[in-house]
Protein backbone atom coordinates (compact mmCIF):
# COMPACT_ATOMS: atom_id res chain seq x y z
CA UNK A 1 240.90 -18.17 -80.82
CA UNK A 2 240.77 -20.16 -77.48
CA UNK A 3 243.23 -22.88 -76.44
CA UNK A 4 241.57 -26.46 -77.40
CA UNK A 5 243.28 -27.67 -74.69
CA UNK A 6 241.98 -25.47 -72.05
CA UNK A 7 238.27 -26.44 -73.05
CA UNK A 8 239.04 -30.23 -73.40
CA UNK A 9 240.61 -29.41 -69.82
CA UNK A 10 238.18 -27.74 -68.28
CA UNK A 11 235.41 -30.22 -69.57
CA UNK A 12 237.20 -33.40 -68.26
CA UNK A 13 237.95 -31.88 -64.67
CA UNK A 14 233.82 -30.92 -65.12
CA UNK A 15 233.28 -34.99 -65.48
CA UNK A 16 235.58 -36.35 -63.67
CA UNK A 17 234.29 -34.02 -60.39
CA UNK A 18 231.98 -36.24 -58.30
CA UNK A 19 228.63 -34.46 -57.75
CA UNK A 20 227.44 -33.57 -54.56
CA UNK A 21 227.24 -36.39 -52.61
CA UNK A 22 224.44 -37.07 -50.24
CA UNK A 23 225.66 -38.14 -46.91
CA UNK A 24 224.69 -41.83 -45.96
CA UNK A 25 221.68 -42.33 -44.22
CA UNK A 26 221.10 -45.83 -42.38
CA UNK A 27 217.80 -47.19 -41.61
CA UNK A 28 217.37 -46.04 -37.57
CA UNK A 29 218.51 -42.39 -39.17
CA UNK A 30 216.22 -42.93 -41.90
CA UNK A 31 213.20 -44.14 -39.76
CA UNK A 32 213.95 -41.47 -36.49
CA UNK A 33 213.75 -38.82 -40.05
CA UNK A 34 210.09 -40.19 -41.05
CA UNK A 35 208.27 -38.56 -38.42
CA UNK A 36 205.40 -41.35 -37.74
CA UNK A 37 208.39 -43.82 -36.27
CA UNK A 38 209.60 -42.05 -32.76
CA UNK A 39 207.96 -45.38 -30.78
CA UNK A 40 209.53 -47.43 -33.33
CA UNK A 41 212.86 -45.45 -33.18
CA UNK A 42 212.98 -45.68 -29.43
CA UNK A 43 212.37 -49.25 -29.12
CA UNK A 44 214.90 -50.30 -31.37
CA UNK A 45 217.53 -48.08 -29.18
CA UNK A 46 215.77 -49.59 -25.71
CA UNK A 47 215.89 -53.10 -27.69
CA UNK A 48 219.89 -52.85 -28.49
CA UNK A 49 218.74 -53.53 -32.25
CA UNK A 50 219.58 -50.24 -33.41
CA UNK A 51 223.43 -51.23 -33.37
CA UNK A 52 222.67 -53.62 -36.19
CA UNK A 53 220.42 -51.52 -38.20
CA UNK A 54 223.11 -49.05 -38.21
CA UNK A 55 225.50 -50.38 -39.97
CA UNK A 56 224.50 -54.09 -41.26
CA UNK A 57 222.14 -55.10 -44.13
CA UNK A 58 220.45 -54.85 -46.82
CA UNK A 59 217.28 -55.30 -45.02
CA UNK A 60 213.42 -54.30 -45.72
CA UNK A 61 211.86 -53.74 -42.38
CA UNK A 62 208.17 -53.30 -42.09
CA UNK A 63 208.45 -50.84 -39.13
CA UNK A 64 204.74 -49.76 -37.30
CA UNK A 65 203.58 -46.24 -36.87
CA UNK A 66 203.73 -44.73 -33.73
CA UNK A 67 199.57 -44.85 -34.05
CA UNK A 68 200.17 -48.76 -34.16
CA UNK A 69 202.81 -48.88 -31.15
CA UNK A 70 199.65 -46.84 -29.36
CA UNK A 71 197.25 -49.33 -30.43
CA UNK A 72 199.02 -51.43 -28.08
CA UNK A 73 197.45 -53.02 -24.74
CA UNK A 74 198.64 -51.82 -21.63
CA UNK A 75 199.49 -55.20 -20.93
CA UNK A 76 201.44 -55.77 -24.37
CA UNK A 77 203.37 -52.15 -23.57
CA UNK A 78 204.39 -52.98 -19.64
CA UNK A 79 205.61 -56.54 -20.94
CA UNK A 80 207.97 -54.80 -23.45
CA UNK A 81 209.09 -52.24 -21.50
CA UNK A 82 210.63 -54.27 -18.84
CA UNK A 83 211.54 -57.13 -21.04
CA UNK A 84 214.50 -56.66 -23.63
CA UNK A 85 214.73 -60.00 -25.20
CA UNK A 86 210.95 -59.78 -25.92
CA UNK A 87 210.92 -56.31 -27.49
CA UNK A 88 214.33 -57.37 -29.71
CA UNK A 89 212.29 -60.78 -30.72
CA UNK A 90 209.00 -58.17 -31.35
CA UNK A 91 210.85 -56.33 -33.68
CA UNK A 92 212.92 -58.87 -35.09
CA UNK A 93 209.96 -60.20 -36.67
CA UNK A 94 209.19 -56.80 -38.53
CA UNK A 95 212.90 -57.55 -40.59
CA UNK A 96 213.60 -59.17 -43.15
CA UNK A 97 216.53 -60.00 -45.28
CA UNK A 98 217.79 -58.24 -48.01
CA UNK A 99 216.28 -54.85 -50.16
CA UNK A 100 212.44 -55.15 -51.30
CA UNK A 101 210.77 -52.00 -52.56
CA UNK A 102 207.05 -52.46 -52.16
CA UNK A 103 207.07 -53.18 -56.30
CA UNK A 104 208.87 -55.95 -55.94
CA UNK A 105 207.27 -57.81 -53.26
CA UNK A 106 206.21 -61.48 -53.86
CA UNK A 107 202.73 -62.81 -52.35
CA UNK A 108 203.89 -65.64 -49.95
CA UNK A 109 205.43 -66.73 -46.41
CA UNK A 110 209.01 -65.59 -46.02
CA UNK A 111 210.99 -65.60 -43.54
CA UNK A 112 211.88 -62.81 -40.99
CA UNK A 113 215.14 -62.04 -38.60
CA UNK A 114 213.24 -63.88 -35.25
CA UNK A 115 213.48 -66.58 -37.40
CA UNK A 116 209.48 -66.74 -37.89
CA UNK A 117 207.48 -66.06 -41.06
CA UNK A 118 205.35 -63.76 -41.99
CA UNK A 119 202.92 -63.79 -44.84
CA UNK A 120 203.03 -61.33 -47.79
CA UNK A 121 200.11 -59.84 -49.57
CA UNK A 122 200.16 -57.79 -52.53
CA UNK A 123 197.20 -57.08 -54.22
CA UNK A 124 196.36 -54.43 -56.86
CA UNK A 125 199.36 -51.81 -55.01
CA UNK A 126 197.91 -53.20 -51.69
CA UNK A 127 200.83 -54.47 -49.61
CA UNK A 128 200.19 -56.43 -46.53
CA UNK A 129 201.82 -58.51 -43.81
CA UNK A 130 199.87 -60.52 -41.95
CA UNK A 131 197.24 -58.50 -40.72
CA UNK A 132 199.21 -54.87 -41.10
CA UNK A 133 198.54 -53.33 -44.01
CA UNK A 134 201.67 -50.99 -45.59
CA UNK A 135 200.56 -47.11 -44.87
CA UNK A 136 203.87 -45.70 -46.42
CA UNK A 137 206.39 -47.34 -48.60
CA UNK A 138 209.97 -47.00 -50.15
CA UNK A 139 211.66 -45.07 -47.13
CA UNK A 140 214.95 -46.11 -48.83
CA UNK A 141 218.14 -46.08 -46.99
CA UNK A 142 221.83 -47.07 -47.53
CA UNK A 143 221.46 -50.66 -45.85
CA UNK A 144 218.06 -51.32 -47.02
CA UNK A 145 214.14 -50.05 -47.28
CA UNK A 146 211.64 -49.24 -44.41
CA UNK A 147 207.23 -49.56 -45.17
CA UNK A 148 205.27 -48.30 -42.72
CA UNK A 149 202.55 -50.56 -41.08
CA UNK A 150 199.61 -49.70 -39.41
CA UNK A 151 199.28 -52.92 -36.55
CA UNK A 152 202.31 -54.12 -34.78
CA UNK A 153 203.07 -57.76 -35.53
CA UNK A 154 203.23 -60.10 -32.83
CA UNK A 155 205.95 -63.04 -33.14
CA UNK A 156 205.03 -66.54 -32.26
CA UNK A 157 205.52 -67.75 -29.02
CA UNK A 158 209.39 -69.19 -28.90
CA UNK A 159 211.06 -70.80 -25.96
CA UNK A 160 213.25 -68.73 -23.67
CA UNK A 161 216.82 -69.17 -23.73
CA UNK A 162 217.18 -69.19 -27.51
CA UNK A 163 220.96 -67.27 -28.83
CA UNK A 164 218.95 -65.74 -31.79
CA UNK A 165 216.48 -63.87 -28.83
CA UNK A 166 219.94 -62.04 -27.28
CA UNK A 167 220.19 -58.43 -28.39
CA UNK A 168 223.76 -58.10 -29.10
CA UNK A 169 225.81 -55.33 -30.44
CA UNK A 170 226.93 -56.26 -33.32
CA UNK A 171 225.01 -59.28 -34.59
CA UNK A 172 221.69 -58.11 -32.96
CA UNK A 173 219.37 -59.46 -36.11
CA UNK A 174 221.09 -62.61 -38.23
């Protein structure tokens, strides 16, 4: 007959062993991962942003497909290529606060991290924001949620000068 203690031993070490953890994955890791997000990816590293998305959250950021980013005048593209505080304002208004999986999304304005709103849509499983409609959904990482967008949303106008426009490091999105 076998030792009780051995099998009440080996069962307990069995439980009490974490399982294989799955390494952390933030949301620029998580949205450079996606495939359809390299324009979006890159910005966020030209626009200092990605510091913030890195490590700080929960957020739920409504990030727009590289087909989107293409979409894009000429115009729109030169002006945010050589103009930092406008592309960390740009996609400052595709985050918001906290973690919102495309079920739980409430039809309404809320507010995003440029400090503007945005409007919500959510209509028989069809998500929208403003104009963009939500082509992918529940990219979930550690520090919040990323659904992809088919336009890219264009803030409101704001007046130059404004601390909340500064990319910064650490506090790039409040």
């Amino acid at each position: 007959m076998k030792n009780p203690f051995i099998v009440v031993g080996l069962l307990c070490s069995l439980l009490l062993t974490p399982v294989l953890s799955v390494a952390a994955t933030d949301l620029v890791t998580t949205a450079s991962e996606a495939g359809s997000l390299k324009k979006f990816t890159a910005a966020l590293k030209q626009s200092g942003l990605d510091a913030t998305l890195l490590e700080n959250g929960p957020y739920t950021v409504f990030a727009p497909s590289d087909q989107a980013f293409s979409n894009l005048s000429e115009k729109e593209h030169e002006a945010l290529r050589h103009d930092k505080i406008k592309l960390a304002r740009l996609l400052s208004y595709h985050v918001l606060p906290g973690k919102t999986l495309i079920a739980e999304v409430r039809p309404g304005k809320t507010g995003t991290a440029a400090d503007a709103p945005v409007v919500l849509t959510s209509d028989n499983g069809i998500v929208t924001i403003n104009t963009a409609n939500v082509v992918e959904s529940d990219l979930v990482a550690d520090n919040g949620v990323i659904h992809v967008i088919d336009r890219v949303l264009l803030p409101p106008l704001v007046v130059h000068g404004s601390e909340k426009l500064e990319p910064k490091t650490e506090t790039a999105i409040k």
